[in-house]
C-alpha atoms as a PDB file:
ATOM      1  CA  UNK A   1      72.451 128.891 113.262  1.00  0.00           C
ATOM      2  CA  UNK A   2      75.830 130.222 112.426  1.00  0.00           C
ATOM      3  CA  UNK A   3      76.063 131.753 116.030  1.00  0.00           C
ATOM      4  CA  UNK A   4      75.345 128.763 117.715  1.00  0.00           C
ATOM      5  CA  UNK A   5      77.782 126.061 115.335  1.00  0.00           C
ATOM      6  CA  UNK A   6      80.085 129.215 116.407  1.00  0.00           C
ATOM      7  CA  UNK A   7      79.590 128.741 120.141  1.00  0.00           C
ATOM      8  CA  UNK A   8      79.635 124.782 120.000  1.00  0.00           C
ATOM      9  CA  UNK A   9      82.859 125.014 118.282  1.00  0.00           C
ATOM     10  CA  UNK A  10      84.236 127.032 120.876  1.00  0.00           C
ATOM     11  CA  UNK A  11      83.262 124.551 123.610  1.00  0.00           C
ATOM     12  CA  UNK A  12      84.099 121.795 122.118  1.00  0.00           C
ATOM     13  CA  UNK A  13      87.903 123.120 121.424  1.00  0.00           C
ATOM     14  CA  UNK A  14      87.952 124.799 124.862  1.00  0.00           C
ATOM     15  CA  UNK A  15      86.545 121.799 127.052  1.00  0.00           C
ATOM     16  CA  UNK A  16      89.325 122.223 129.254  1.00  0.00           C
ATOM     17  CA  UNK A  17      88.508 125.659 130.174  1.00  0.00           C
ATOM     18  CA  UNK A  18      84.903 125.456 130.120  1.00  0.00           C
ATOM     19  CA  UNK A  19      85.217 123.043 132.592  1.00  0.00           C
ATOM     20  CA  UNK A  20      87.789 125.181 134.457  1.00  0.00           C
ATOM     21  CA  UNK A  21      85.381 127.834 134.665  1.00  0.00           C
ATOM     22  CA  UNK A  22      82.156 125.593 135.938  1.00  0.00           C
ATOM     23  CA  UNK A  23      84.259 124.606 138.646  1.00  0.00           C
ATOM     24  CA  UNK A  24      84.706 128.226 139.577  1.00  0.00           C
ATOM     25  CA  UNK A  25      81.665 129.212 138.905  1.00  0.00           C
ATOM     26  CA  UNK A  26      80.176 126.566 141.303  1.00  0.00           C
ATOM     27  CA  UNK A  27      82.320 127.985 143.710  1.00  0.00           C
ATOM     28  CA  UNK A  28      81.208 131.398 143.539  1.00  0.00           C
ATOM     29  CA  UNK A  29      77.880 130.416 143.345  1.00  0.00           C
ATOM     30  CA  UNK A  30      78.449 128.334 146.784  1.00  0.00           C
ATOM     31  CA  UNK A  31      80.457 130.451 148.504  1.00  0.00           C
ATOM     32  CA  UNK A  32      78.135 133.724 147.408  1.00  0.00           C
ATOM     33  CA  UNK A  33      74.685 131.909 148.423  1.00  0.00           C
ATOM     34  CA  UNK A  34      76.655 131.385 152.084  1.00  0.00           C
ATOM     35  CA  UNK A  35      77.352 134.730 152.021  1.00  0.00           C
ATOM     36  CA  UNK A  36      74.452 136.013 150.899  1.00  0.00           C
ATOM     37  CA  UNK A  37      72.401 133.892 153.587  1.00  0.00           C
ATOM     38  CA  UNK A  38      74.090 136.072 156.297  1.00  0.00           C
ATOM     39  CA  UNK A  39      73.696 139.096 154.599  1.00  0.00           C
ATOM     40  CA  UNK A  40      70.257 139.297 153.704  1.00  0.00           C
ATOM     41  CA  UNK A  41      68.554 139.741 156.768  1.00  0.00           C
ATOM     42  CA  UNK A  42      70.558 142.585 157.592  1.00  0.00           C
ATOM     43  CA  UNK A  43      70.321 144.411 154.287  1.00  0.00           C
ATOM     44  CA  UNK A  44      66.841 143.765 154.068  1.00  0.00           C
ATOM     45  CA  UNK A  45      66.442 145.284 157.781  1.00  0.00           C
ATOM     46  CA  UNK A  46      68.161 148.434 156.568  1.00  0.00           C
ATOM     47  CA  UNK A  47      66.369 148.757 153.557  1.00  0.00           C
ATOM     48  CA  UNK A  48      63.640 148.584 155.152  1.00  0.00           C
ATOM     49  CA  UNK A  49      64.656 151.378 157.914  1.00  0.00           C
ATOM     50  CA  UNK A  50      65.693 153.457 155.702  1.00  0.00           C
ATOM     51  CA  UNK A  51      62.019 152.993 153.527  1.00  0.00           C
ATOM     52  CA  UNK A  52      60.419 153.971 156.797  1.00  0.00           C
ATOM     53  CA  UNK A  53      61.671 157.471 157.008  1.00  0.00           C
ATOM     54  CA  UNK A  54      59.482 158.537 154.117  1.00  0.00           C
ATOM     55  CA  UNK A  55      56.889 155.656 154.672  1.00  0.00           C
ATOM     56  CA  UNK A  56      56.374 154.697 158.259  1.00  0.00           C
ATOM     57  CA  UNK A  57      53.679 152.011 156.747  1.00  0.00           C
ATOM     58  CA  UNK A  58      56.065 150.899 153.982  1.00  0.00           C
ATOM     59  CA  UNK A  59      56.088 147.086 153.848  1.00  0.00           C
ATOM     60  CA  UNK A  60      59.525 144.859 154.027  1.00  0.00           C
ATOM     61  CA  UNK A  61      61.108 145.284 150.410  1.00  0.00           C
ATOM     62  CA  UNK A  62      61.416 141.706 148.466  1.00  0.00           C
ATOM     63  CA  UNK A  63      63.570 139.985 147.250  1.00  0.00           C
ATOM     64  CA  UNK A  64      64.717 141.757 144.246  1.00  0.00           C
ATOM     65  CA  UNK A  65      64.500 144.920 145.981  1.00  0.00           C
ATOM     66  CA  UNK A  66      66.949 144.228 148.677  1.00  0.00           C
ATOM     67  CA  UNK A  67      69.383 142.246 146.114  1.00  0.00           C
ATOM     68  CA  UNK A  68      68.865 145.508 143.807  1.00  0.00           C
ATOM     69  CA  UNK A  69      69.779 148.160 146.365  1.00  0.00           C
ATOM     70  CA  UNK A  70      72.960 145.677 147.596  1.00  0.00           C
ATOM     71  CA  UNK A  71      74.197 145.748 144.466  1.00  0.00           C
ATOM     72  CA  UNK A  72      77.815 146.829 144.616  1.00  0.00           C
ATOM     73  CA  UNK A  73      81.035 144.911 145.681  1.00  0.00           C
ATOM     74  CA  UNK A  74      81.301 145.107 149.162  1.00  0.00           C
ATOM     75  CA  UNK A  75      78.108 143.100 148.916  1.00  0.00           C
ATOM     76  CA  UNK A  76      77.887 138.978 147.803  1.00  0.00           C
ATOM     77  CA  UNK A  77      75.207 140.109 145.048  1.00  0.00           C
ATOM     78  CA  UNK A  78      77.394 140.360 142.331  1.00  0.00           C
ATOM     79  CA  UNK A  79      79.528 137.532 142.897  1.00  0.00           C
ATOM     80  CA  UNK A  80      76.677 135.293 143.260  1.00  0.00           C
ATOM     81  CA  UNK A  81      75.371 136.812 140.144  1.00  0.00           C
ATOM     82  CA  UNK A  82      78.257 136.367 138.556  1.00  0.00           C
ATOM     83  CA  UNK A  83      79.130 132.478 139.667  1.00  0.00           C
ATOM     84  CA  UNK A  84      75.270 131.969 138.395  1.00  0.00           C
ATOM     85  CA  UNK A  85      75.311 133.263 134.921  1.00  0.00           C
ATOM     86  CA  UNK A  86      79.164 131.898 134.258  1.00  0.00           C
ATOM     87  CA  UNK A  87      77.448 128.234 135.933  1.00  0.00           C
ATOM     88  CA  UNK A  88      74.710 128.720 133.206  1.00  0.00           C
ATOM     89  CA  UNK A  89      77.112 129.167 130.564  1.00  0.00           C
ATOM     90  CA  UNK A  90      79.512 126.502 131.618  1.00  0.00           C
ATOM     91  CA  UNK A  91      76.982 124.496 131.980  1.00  0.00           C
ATOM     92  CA  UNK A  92      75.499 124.380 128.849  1.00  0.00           C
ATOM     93  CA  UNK A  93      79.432 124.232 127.588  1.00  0.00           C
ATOM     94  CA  UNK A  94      79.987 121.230 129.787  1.00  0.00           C
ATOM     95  CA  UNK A  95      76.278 119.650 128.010  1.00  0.00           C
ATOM     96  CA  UNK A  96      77.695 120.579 124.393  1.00  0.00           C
ATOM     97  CA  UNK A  97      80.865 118.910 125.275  1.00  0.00           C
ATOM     98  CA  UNK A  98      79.435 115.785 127.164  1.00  0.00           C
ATOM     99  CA  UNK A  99      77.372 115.264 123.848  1.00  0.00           C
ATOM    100  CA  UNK A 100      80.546 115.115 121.931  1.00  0.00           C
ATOM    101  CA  UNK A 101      82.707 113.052 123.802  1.00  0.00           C
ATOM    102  CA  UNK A 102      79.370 110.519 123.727  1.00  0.00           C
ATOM    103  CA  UNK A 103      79.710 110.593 120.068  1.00  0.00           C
ATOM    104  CA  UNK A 104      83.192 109.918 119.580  1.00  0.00           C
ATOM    105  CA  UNK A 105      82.760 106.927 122.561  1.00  0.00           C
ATOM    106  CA  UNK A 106      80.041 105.600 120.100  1.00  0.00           C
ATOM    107  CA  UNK A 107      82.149 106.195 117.144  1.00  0.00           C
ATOM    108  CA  UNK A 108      85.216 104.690 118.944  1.00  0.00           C
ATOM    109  CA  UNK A 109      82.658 101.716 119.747  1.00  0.00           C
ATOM    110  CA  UNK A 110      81.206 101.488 116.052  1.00  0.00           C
ATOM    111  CA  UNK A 111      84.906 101.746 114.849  1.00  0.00           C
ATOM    112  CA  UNK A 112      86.260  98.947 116.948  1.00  0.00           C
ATOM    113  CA  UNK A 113      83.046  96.493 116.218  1.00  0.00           C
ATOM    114  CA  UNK A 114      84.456  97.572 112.703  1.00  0.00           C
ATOM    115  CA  UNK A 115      88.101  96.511 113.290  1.00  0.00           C
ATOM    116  CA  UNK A 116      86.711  93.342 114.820  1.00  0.00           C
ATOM    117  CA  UNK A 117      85.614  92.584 112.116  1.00  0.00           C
ATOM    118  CA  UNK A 118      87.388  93.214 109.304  1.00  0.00           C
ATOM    119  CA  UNK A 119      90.044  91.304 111.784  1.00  0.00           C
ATOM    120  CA  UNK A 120      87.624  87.647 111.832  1.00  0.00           C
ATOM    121  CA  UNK A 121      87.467  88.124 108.180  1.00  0.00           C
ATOM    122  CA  UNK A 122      90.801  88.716 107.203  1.00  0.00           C
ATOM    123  CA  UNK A 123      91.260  85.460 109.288  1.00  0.00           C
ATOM    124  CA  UNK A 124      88.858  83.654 107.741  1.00  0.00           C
ATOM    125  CA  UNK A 125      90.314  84.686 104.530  1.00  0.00           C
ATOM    126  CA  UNK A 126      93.770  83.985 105.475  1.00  0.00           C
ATOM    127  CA  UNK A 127      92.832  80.612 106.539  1.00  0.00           C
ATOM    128  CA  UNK A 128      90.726  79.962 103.320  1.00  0.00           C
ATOM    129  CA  UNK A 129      93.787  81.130 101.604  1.00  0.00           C
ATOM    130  CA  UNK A 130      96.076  78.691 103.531  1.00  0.00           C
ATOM    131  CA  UNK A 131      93.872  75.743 103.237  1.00  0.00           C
ATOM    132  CA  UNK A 132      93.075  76.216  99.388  1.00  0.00           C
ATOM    133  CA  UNK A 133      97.736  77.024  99.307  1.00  0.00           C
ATOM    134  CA  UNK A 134      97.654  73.191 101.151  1.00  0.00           C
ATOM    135  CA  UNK A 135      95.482  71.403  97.988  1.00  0.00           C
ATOM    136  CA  UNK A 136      97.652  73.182  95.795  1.00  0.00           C
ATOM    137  CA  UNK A 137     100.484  71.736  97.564  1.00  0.00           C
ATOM    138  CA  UNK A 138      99.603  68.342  97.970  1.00  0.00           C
ATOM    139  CA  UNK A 139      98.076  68.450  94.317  1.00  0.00           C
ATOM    140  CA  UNK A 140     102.322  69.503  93.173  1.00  0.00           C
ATOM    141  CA  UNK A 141     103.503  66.803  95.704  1.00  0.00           C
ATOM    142  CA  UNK A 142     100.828  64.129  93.455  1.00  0.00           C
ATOM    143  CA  UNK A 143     102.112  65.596  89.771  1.00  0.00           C
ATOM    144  CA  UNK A 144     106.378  65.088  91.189  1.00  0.00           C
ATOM    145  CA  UNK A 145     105.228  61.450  92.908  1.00  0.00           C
ATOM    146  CA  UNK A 146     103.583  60.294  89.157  1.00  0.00           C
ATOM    147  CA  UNK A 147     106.699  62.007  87.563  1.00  0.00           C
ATOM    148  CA  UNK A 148     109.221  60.405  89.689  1.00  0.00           C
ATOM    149  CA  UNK A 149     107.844  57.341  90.956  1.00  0.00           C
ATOM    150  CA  UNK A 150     105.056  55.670  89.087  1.00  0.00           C
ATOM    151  CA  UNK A 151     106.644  55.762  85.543  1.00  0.00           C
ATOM    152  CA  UNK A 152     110.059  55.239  86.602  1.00  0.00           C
ATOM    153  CA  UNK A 153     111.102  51.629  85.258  1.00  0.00           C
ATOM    154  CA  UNK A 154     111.418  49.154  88.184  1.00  0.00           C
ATOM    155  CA  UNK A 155     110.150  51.838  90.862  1.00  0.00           C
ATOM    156  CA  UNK A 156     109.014  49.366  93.701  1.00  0.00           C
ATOM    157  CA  UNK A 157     108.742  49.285  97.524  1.00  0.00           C
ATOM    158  CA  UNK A 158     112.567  48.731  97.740  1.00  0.00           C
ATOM    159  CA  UNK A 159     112.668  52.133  96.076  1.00  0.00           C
ATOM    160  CA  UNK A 160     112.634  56.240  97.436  1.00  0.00           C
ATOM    161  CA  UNK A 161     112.155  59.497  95.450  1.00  0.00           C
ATOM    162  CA  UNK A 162     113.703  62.450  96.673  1.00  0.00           C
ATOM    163  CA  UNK A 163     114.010  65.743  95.282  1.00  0.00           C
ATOM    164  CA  UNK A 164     116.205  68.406  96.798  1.00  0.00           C
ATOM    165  CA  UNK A 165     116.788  71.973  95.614  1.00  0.00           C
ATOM    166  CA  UNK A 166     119.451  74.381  96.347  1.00  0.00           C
ATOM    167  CA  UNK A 167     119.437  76.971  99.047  1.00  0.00           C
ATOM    168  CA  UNK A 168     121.548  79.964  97.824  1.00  0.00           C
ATOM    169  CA  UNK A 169     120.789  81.589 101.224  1.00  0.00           C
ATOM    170  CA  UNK A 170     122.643  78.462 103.456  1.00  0.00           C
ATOM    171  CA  UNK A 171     124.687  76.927 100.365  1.00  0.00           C
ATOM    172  CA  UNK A 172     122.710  73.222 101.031  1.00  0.00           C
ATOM    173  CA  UNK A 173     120.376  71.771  99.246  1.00  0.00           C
ATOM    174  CA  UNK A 174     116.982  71.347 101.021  1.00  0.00           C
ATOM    175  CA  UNK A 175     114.520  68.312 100.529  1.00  0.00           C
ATOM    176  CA  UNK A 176     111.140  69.309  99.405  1.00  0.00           C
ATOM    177  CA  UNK A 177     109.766  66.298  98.367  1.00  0.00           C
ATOM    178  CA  UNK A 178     109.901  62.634  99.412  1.00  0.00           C
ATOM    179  CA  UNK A 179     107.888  59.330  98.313  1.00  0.00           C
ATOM    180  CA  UNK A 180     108.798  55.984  99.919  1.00  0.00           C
ATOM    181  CA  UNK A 181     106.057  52.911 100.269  1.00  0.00           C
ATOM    182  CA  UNK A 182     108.444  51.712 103.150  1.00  0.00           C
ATOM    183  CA  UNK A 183     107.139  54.171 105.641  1.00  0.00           C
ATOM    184  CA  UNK A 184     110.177  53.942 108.068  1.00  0.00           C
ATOM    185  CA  UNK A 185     112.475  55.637 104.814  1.00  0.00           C
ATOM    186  CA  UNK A 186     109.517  57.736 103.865  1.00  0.00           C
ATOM    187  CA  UNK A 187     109.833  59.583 107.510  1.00  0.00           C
ATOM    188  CA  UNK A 188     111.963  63.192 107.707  1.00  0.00           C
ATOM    189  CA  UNK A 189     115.454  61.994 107.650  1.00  0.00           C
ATOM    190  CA  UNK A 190     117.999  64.476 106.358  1.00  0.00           C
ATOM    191  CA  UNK A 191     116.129  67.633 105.584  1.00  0.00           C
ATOM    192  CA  UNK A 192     119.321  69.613 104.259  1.00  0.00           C
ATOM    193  CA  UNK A 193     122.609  68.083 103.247  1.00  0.00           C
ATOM    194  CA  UNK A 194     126.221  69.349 101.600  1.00  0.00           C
ATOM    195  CA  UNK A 195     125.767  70.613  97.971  1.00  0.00           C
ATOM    196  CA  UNK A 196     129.078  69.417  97.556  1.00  0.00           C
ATOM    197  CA  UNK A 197     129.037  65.942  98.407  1.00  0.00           C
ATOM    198  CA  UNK A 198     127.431  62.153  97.322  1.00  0.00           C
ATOM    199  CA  UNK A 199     125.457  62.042  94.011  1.00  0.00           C
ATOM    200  CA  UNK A 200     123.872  65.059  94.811  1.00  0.00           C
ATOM    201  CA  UNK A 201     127.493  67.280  94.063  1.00  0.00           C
ATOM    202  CA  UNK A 202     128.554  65.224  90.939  1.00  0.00           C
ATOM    203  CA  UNK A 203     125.129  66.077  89.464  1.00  0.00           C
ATOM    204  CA  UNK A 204     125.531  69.709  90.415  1.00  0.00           C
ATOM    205  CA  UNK A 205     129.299  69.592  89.353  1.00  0.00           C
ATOM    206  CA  UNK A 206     128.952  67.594  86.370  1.00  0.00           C
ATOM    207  CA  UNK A 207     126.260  66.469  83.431  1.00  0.00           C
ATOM    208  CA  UNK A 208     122.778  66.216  83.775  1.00  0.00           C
ATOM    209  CA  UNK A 209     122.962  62.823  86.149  1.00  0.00           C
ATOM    210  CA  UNK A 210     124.653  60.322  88.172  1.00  0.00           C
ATOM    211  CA  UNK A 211     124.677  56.575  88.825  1.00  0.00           C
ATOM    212  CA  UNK A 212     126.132  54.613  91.295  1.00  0.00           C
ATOM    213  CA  UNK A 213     125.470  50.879  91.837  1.00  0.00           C
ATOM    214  CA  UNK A 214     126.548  47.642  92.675  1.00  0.00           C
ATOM    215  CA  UNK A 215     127.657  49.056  96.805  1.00  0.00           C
ATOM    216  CA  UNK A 216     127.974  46.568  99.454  1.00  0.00           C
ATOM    217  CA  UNK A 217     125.352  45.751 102.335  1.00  0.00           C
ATOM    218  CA  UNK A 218     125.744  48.760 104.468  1.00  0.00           C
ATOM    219  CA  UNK A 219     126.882  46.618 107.190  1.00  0.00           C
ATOM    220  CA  UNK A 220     129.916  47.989 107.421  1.00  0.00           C
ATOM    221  CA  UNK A 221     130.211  52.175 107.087  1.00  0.00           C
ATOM    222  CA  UNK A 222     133.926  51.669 106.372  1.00  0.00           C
ATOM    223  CA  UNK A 223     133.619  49.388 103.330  1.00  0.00           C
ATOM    224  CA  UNK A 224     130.307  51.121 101.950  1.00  0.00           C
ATOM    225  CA  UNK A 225     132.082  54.517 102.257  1.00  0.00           C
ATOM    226  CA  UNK A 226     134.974  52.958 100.101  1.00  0.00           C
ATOM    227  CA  UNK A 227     132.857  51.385  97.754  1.00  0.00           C
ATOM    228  CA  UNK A 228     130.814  54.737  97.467  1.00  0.00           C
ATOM    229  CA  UNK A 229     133.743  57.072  97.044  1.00  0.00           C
ATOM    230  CA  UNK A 230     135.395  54.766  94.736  1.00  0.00           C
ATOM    231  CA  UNK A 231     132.539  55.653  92.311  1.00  0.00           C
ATOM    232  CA  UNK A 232     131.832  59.201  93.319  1.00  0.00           C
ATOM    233  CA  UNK A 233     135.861  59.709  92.179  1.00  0.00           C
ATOM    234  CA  UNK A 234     134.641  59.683  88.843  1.00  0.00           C
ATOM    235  CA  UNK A 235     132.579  62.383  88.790  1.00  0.00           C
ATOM    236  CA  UNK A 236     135.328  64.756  90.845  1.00  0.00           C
ATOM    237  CA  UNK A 237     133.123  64.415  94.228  1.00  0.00           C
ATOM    238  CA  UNK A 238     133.143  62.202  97.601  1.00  0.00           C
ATOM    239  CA  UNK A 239     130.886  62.060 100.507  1.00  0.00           C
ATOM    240  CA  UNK A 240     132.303  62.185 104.389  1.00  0.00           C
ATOM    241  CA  UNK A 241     132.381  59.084 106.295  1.00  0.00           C
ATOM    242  CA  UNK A 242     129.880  60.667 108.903  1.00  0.00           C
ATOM    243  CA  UNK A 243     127.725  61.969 106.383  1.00  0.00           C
ATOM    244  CA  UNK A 244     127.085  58.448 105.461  1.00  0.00           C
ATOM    245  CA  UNK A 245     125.983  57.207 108.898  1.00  0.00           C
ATOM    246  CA  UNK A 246     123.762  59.791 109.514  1.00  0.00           C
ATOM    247  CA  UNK A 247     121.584  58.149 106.094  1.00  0.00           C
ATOM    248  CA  UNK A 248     119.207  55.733 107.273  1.00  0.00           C
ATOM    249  CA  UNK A 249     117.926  53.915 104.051  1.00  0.00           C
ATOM    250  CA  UNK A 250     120.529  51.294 102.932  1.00  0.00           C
ATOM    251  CA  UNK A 251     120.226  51.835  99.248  1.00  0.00           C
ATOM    252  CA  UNK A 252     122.741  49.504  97.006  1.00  0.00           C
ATOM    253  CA  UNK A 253     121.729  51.895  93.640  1.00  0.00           C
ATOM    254  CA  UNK A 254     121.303  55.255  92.889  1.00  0.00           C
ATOM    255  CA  UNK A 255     120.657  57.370  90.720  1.00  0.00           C
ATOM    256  CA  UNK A 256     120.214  61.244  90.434  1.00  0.00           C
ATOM    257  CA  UNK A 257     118.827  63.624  87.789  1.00  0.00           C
ATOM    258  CA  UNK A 258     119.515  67.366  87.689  1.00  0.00           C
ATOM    259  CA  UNK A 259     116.186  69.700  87.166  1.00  0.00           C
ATOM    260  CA  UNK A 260     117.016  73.103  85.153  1.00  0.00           C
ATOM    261  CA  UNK A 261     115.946  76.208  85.520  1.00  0.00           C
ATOM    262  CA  UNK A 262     113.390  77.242  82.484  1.00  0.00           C
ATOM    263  CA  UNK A 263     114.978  80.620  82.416  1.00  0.00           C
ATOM    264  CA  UNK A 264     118.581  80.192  82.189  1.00  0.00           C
ATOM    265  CA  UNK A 265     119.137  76.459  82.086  1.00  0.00           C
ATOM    266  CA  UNK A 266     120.940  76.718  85.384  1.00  0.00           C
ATOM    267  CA  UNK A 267     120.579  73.662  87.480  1.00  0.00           C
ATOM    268  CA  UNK A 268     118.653  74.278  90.600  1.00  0.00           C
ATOM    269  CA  UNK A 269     117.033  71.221  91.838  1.00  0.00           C
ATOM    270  CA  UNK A 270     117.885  67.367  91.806  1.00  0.00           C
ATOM    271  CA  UNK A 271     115.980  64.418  91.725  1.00  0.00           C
ATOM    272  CA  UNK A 272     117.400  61.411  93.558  1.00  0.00           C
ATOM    273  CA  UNK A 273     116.066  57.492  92.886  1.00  0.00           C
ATOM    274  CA  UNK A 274     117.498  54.668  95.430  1.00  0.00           C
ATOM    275  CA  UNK A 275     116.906  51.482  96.071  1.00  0.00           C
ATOM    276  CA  UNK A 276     117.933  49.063  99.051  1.00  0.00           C
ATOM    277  CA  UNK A 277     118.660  46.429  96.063  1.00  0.00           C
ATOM    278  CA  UNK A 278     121.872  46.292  93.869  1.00  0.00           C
ATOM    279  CA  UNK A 279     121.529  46.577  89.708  1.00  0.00           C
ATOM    280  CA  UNK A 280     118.134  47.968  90.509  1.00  0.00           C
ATOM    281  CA  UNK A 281     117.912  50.993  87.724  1.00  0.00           C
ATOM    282  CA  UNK A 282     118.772  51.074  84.061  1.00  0.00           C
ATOM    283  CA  UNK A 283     119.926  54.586  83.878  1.00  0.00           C
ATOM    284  CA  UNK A 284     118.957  53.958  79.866  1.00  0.00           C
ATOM    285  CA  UNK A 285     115.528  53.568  80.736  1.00  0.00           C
ATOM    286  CA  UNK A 286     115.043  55.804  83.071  1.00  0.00           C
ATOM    287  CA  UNK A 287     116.719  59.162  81.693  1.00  0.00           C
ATOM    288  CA  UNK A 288     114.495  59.071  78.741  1.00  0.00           C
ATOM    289  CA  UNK A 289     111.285  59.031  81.350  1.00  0.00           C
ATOM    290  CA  UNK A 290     112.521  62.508  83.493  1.00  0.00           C
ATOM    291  CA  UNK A 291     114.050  64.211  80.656  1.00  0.00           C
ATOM    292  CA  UNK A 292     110.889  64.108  78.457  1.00  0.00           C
ATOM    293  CA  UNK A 293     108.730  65.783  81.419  1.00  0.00           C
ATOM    294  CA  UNK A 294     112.022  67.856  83.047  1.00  0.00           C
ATOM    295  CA  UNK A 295     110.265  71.106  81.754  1.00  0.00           C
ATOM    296  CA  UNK A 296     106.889  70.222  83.548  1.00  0.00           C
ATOM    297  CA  UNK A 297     109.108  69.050  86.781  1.00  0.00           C
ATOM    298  CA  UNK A 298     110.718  71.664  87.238  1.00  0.00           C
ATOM    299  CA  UNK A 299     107.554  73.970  87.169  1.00  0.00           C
ATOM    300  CA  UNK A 300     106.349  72.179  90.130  1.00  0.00           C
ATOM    301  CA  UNK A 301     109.203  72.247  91.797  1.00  0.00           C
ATOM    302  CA  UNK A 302     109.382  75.971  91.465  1.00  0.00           C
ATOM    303  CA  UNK A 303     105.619  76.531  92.655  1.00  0.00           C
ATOM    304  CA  UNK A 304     106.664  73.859  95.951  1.00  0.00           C
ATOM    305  CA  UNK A 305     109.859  76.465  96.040  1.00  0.00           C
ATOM    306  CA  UNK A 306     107.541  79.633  96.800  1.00  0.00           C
ATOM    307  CA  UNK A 307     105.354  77.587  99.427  1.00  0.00           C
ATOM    308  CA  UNK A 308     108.434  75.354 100.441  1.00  0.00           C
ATOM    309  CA  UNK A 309     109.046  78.022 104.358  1.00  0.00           C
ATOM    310  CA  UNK A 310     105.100  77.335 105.248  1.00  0.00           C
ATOM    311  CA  UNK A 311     104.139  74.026 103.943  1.00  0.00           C
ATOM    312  CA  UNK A 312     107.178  72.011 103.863  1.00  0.00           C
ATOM    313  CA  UNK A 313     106.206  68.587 105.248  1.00  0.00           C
ATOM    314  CA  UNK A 314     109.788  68.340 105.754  1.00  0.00           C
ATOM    315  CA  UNK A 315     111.086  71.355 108.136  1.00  0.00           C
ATOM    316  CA  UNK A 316     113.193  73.918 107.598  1.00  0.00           C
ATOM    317  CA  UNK A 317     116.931  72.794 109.072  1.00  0.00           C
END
């Protein structure tokens, strides 16, 4: 048993050579049978001459007998011998080998039905992942609209919710959240805008919130631009004339909230209230309302932060 684990190893290392060696051996064998076709009949007739002398009734020698007496090189009998027991061996090699390489082709073909899959059900499982990420998404997006819409004071169809939270990467702050009943304001709109400019910068550079109200009709950019930066002076900030065109919702009232970080009490995130009417919010009323829930807030808003590059409703830019 030893011997012949011994011997398949070898073939099975040397497949190369073994199959070097059938090849020669086949041509030996050929090219020794042609030869020995045309020298047979000859040796055999000499043989059998030379039998004769002492036996004048001898009969023609066989086979073996002629192929025995022939046996030295300048005859084809040990080359054909030769090519037939190296064919046997190769042979045998070539079987051993041919057996392997079957196995690893059905291991290769086991292996891949494997990979297959293990690949469908890491899909499956990335796709049960991302749908049961979505719920969890939407279910944040339903906790900020209660938070900052439904028990906000006066929150009515003339009204949007916005929450945007600051990209240290770009230096912007990026919307992750929007609620408007109006559905024409409740569409994309500006997905990232200055950190440093409108409500949004005298939060960031000031207290805890903003309020701006009583602007003019935006009928005119130049006046409401005035109007707005007239305010915004008092809080140390402005916003650019251009900045102001590209906003589509013609809010009259604002009014902005910063959301801290639980760790460090950094601010991180903003939460902006507008409406298209004038004297709409009572910043009294409503600071009580986010500040008692802030903490809770701005847990969601972190979660919506870690799913914000794949889920965001909103885009990236």
């Amino acid at each position: 048993m030893a011997l012949f684990d011994a011997t398949r190893a070898f073939f099975i290392r040397h497949a190369r050579l073994v199959a070097v060696v059938q090849l020669t051996s086949a041509l030996a064998l050929g090219g020794g049978s042609v030869w020995y076709g045309a020298w047979y009949q000859d040796a055999q007739g000499e043989l059998h001459d030379e039998l004769k002398k002492s036996n004048a009734k001898t009969p023609k020698p066989n086979f073996w007998a002629v192929s025995k007496a022939g046996l030295n090189w300048a005859s084809p009998v040990p080359y054909t011998a030769f090519g037939l027991i190296f064919g046997l061996i190769s042979g045998a090699g070539v079987f051993i080998t041919a057996a392997r390489v079957e196995k690893l082709e059905a291991d290769a073909a086991s292996n891949e039905v494997a990979r297959q899959t293990f690949a469908r059900d890491l899909e499956n499982e990335q796709e049960d992942h991302a749908e049961t990420q979505k719920y969890y998404y939407d279910a944040l997006h339903e906790h900020l609209k209660r938070y900052c819409c439904s028990e906000i004071p006066n929150f009515d169809d003339s009204c949007r919710a916005s929450i945007y939270r600051y990209d240290g990467e770009s230096g912007v702050m990026r919307m992750v959240f929007r609620h408007c009943a109006t559905s024409r304001y409740n569409s994309k709109g500006r997905v990232t805008i200055p950190a440093n400019e409108g409500i949004i910068g005298a939060v960031l550079q000031n207290g805890d919130d903003a309020f701006i109200n009583k602007l003019p009709m935006k009928t005119s950019v130049p006046k409401y631009s005035k109007a707005a930066n007239k305010v915004l002076g008092n809080y140390g900030t402005s916003i650019h004339e251009n900045t102001l065109q590209r906003l589509r919702m013609p809010s009259r009232c604002y009014y902005a909230f910063a959301l801290r970080n639980i760790s460090d009490g950094s601010k991180f995130a903003v939460i902006v209230l507008e409406s298209t009417n004038e004297s709409h919010f009572d910043p009294d009323q409503i600071k009580p309302v986010l500040g008692s829930h802030a903490h809770h807030a701005a847990q969601y808003v972190r979660h919506i932060i870690r799913l914000d590059t794949v889920l965001n409703p909103y885009g990236v830019s």
